[in-house]
C-alpha atoms as a PDB file:
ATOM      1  CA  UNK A   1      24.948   2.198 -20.653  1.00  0.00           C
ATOM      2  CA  UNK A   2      22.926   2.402 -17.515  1.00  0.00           C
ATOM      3  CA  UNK A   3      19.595   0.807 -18.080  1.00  0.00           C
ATOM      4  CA  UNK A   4      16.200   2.976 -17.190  1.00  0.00           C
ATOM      5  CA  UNK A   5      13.717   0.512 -14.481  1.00  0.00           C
ATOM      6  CA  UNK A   6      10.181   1.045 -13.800  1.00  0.00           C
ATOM      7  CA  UNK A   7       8.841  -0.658 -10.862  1.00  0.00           C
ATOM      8  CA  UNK A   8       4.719  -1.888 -10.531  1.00  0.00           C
ATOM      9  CA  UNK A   9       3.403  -1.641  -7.339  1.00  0.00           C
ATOM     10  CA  UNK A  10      -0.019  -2.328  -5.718  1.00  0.00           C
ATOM     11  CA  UNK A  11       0.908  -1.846  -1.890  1.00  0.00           C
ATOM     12  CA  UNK A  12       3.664  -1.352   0.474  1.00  0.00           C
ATOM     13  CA  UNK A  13       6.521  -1.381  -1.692  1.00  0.00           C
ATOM     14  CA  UNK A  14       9.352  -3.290   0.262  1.00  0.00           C
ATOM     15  CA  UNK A  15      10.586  -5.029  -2.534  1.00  0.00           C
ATOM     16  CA  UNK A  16      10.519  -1.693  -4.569  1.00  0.00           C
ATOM     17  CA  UNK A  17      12.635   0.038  -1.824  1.00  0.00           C
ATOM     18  CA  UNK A  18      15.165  -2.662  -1.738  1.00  0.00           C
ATOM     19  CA  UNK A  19      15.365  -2.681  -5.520  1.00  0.00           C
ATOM     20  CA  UNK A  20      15.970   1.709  -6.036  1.00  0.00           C
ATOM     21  CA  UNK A  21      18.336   1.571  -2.651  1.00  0.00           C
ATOM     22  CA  UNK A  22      20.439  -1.030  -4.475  1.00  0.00           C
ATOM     23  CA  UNK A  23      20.406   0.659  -8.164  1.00  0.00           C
ATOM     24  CA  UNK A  24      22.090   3.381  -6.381  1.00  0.00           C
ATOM     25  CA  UNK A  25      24.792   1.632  -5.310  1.00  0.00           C
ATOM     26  CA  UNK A  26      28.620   3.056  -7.487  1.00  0.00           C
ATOM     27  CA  UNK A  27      28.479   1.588 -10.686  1.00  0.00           C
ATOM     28  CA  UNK A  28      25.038  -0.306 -10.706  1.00  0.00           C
ATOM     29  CA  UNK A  29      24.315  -0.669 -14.349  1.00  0.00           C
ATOM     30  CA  UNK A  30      20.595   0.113 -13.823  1.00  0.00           C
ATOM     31  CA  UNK A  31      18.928   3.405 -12.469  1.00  0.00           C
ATOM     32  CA  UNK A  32      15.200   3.511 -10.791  1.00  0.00           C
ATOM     33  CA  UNK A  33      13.218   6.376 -13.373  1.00  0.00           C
ATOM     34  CA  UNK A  34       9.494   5.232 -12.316  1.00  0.00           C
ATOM     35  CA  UNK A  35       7.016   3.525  -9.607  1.00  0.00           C
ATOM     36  CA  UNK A  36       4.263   3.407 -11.222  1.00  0.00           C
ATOM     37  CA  UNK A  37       1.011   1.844  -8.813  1.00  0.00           C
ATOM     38  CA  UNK A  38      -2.577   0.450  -9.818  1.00  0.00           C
ATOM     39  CA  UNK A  39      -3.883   1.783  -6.612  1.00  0.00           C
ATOM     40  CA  UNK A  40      -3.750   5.385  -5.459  1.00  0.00           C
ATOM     41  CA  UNK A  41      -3.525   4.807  -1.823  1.00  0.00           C
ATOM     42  CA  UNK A  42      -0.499   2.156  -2.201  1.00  0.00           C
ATOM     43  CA  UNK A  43       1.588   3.183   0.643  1.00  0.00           C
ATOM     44  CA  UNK A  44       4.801   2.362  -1.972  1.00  0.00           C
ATOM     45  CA  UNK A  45       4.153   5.289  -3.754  1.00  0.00           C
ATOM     46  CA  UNK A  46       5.004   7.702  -0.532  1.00  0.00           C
ATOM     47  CA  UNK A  47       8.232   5.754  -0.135  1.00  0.00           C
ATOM     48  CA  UNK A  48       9.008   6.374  -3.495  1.00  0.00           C
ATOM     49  CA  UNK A  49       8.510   9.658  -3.127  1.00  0.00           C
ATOM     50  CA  UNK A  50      10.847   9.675  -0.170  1.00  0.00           C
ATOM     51  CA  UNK A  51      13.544   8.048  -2.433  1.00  0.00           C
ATOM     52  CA  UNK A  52      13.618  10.712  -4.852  1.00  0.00           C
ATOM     53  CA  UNK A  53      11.621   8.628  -7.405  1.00  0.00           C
ATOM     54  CA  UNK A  54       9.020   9.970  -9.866  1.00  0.00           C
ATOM     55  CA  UNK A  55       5.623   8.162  -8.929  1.00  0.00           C
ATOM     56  CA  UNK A  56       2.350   7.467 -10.876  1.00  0.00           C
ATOM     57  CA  UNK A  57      -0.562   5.986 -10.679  1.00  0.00           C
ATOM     58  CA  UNK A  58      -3.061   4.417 -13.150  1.00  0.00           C
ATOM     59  CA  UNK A  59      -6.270   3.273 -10.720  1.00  0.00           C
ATOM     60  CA  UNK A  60      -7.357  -0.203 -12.084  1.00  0.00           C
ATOM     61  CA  UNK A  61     -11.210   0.110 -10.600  1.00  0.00           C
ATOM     62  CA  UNK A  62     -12.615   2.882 -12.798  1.00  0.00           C
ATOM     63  CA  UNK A  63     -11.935   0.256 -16.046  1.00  0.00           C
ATOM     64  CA  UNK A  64     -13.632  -2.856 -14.308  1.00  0.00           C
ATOM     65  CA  UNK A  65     -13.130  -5.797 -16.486  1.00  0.00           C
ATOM     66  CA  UNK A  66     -11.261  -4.068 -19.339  1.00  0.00           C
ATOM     67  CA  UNK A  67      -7.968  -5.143 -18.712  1.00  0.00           C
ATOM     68  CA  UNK A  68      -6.743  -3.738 -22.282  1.00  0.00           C
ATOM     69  CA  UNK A  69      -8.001  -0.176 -21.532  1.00  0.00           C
ATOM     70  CA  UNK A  70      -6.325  -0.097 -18.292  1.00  0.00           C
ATOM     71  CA  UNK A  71      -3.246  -1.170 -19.582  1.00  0.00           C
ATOM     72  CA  UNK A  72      -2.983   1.575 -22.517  1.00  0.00           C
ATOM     73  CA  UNK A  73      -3.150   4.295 -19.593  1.00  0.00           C
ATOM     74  CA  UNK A  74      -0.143   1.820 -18.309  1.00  0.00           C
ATOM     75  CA  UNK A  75       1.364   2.222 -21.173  1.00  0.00           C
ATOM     76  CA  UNK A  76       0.712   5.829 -21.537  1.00  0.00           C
ATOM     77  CA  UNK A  77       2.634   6.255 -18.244  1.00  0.00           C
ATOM     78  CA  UNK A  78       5.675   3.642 -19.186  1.00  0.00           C
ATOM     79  CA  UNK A  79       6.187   5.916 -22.694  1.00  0.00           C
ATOM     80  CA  UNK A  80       6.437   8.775 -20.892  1.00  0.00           C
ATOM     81  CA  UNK A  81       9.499   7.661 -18.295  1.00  0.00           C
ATOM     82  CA  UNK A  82      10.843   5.565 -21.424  1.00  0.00           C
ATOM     83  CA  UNK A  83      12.439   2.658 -19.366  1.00  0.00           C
ATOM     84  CA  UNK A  84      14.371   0.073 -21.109  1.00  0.00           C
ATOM     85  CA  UNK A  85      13.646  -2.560 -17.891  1.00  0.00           C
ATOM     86  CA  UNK A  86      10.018  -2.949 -15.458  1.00  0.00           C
ATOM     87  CA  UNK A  87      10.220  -4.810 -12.447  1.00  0.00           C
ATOM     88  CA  UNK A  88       6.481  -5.929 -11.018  1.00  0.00           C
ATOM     89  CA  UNK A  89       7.458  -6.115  -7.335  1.00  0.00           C
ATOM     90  CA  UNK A  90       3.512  -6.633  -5.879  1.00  0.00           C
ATOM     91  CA  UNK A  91       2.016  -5.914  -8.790  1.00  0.00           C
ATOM     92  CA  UNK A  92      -1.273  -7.370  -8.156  1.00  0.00           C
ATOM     93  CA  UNK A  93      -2.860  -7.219 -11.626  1.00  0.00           C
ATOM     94  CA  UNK A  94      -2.765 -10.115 -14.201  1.00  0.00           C
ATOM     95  CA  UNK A  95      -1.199  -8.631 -17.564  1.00  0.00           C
ATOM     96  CA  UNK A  96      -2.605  -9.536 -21.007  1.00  0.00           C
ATOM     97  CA  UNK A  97      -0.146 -10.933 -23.744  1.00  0.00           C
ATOM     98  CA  UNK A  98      -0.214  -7.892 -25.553  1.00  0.00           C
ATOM     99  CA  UNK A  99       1.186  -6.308 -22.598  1.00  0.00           C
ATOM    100  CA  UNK A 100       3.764  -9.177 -21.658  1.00  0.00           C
ATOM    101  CA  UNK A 101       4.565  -9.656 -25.607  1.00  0.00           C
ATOM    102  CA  UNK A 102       5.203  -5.704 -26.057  1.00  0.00           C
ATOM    103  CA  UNK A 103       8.009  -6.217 -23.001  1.00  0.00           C
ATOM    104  CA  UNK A 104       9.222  -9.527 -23.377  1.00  0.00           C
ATOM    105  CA  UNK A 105      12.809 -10.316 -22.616  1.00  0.00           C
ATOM    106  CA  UNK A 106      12.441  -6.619 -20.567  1.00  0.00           C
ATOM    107  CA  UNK A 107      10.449  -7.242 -17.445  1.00  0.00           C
ATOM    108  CA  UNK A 108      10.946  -9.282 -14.547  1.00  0.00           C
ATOM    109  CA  UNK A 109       8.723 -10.435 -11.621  1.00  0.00           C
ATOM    110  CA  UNK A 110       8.861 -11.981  -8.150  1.00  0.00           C
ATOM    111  CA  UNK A 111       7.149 -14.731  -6.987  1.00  0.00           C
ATOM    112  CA  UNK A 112       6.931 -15.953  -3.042  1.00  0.00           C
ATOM    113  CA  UNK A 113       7.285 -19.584  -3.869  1.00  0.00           C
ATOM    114  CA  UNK A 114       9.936 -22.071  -5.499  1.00  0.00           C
ATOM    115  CA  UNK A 115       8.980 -22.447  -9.329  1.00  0.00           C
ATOM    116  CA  UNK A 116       7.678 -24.016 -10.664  1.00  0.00           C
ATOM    117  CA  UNK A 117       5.610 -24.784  -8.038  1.00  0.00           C
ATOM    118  CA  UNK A 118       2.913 -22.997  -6.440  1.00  0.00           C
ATOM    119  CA  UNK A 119       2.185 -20.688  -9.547  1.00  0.00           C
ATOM    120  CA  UNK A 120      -0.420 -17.655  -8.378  1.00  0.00           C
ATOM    121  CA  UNK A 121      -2.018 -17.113  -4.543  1.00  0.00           C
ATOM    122  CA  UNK A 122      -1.728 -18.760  -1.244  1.00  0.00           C
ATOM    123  CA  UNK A 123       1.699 -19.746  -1.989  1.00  0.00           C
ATOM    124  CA  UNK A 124       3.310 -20.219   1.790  1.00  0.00           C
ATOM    125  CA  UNK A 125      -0.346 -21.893   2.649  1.00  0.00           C
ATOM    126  CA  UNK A 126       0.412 -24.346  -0.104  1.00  0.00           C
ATOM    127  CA  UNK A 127       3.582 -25.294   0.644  1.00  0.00           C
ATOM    128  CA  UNK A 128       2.968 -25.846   3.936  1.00  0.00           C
ATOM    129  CA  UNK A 129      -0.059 -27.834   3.407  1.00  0.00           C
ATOM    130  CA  UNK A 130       2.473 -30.164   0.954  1.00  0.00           C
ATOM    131  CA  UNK A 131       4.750 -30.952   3.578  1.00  0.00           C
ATOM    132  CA  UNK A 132       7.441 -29.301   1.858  1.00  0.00           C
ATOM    133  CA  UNK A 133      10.760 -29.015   3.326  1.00  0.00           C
ATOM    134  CA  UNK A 134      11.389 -25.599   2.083  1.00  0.00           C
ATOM    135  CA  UNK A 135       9.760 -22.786   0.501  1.00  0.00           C
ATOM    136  CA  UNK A 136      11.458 -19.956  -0.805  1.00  0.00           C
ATOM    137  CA  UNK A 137      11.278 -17.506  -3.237  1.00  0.00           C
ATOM    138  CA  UNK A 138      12.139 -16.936  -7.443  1.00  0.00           C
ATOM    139  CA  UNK A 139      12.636 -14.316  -9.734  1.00  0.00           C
ATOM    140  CA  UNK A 140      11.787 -14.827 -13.180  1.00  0.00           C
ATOM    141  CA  UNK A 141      11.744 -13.248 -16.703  1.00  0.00           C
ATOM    142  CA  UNK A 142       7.364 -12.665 -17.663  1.00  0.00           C
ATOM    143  CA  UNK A 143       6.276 -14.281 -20.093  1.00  0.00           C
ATOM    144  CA  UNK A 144       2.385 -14.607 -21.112  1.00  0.00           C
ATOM    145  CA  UNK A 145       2.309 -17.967 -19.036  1.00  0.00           C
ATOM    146  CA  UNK A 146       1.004 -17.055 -15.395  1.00  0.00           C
ATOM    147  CA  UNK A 147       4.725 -17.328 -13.105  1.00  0.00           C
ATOM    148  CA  UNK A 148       6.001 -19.852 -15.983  1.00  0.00           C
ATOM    149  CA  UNK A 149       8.854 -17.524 -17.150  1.00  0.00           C
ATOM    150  CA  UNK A 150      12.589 -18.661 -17.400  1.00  0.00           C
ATOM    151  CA  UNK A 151      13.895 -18.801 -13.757  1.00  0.00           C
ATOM    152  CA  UNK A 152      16.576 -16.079 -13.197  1.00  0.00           C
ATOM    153  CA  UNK A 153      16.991 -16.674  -9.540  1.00  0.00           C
ATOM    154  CA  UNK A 154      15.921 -18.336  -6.107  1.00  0.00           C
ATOM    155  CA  UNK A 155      16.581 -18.354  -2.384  1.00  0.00           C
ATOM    156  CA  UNK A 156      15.449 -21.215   0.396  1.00  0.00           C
ATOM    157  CA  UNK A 157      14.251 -21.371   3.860  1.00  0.00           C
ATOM    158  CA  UNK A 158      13.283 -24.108   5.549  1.00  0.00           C
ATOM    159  CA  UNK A 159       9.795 -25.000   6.803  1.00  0.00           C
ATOM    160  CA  UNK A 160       9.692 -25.073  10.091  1.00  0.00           C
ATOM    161  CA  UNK A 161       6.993 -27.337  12.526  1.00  0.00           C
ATOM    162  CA  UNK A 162       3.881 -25.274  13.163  1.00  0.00           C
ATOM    163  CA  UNK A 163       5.035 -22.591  10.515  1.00  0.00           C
ATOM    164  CA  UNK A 164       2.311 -20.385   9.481  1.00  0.00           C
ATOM    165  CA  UNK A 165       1.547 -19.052   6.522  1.00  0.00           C
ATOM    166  CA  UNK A 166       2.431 -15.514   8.142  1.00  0.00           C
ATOM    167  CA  UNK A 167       5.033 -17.004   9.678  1.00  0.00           C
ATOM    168  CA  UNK A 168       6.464 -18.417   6.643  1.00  0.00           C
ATOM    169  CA  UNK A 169       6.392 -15.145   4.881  1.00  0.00           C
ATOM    170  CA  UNK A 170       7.716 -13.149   7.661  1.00  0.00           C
ATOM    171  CA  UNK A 171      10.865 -15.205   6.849  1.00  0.00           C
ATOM    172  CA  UNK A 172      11.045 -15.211   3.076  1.00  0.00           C
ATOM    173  CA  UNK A 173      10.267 -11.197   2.713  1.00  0.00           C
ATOM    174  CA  UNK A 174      14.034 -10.588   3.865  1.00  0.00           C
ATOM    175  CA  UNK A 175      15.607 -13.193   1.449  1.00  0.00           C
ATOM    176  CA  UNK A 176      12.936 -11.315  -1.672  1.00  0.00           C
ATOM    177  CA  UNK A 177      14.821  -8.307  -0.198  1.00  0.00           C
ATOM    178  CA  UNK A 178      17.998  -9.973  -1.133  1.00  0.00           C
ATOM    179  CA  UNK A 179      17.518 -11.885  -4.142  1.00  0.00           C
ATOM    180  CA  UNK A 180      15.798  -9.148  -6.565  1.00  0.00           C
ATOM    181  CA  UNK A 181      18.316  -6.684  -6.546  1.00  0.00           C
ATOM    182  CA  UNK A 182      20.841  -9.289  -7.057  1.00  0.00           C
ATOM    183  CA  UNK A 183      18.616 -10.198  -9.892  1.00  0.00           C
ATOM    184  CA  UNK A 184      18.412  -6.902 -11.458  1.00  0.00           C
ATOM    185  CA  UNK A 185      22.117  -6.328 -11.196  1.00  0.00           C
ATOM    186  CA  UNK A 186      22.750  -8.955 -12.807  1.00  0.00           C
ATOM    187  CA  UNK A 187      20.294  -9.077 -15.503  1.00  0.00           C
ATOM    188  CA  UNK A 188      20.488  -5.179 -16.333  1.00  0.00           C
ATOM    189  CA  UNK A 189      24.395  -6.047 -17.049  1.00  0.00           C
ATOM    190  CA  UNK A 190      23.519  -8.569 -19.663  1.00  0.00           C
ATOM    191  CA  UNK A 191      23.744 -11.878 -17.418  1.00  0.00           C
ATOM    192  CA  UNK A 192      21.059 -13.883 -16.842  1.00  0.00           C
ATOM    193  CA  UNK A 193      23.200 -16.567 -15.200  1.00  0.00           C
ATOM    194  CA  UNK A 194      20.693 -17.515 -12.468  1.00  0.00           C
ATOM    195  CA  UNK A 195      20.878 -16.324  -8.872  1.00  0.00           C
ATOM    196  CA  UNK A 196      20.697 -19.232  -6.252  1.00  0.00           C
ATOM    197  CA  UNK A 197      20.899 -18.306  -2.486  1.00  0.00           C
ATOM    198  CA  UNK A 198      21.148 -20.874  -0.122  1.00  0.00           C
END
């Protein structure tokens, strides 16, 4: 049974494109059905679009602080593709339990640093700032613990003298690019043996 994916978005979308162009690889057991984006302007949503996936977008600002309210029209949106799967792929917006809880075991998110360390922003600045060796990236199931899921997968690079931040993450967006899909291939299969690139 191919398994129905909905993808969050707040920008760009590079992880999103790597993630449909994979699913539509010959016998991928998931298929891309929504990108769904918290910000009209996301430039993900175009590129979607492009793809030959059906967008939409539920603007966050009009529902300030009331995360619940914006998350029903969320929900709204997610009922109406019915996806068995979301991946958040820079989704931007802290989720409430009820969200997370209502999904649980069913969405997955990726996170620019090496859980569980460096849980939330600045994540390459951090590391960096450690005198870590490596930094990296991880997928992991979402739970209702900010980044503090069960690890499904992660891949390295090292940390080089004088890396920047930007630097740093100029390196690790091609290895995201790598490890998610692998990720969702796996895990939409039924095997959440973790992914580990080098």
């Amino acid at each position: 049974m191919t398994r129905r994916v909905a993808i969050l978005i707040s920008g760009g979308g590079s992880n999103m494109v790597s993630l449909v162009e994979s699913m539509r690889a010959p016998g991928h057991p998931a298929a891309p059905v929504l990108v769904l984006a918290n910000d009209p302007a996301a430039g993900g949503l175009e590129k979607a679009r492009a793809l030959g996936v059906a967008t939409a977008c539920v603007d966050h600002r009009p529902f300030g602080k009331d995360r619940e309210a914006f998350e029903a029209q969320l929900l709204e949106a997610l009922d109406a593709a019915a996806p068995d799967l979301i991946c958040l792929a820079g989704f931007m917006r802290v989720l409430t339990p009820f969200f997370v809880e209502k999904w649980a075991g069913r969405m997955l998110n990726i996170h620019p640093s090496l859980l569980p360390k460096y849980k939330g922003l600045n994540t390459h600045a951090r590391a960096i700032e450690a005198g870590d060796a490596q930094a990296g990236c991880s997928v992991h199931e979402v739970t209702a613990e900010l980044d503090g899921g069960p690890i499904l997968g992660q891949a390295r690079v090292p940390i080089l003298p004088g890396d920047t931040p930007g630097a740093l993450a100029a390196r690790i967006l091609p290895m995201e690019h790598r490890l998610y899909p692998e990720v969702l291939r796996r895990y939409a299969a039924g095997d959440r043996t973790p992914v580990l690139l080098p």
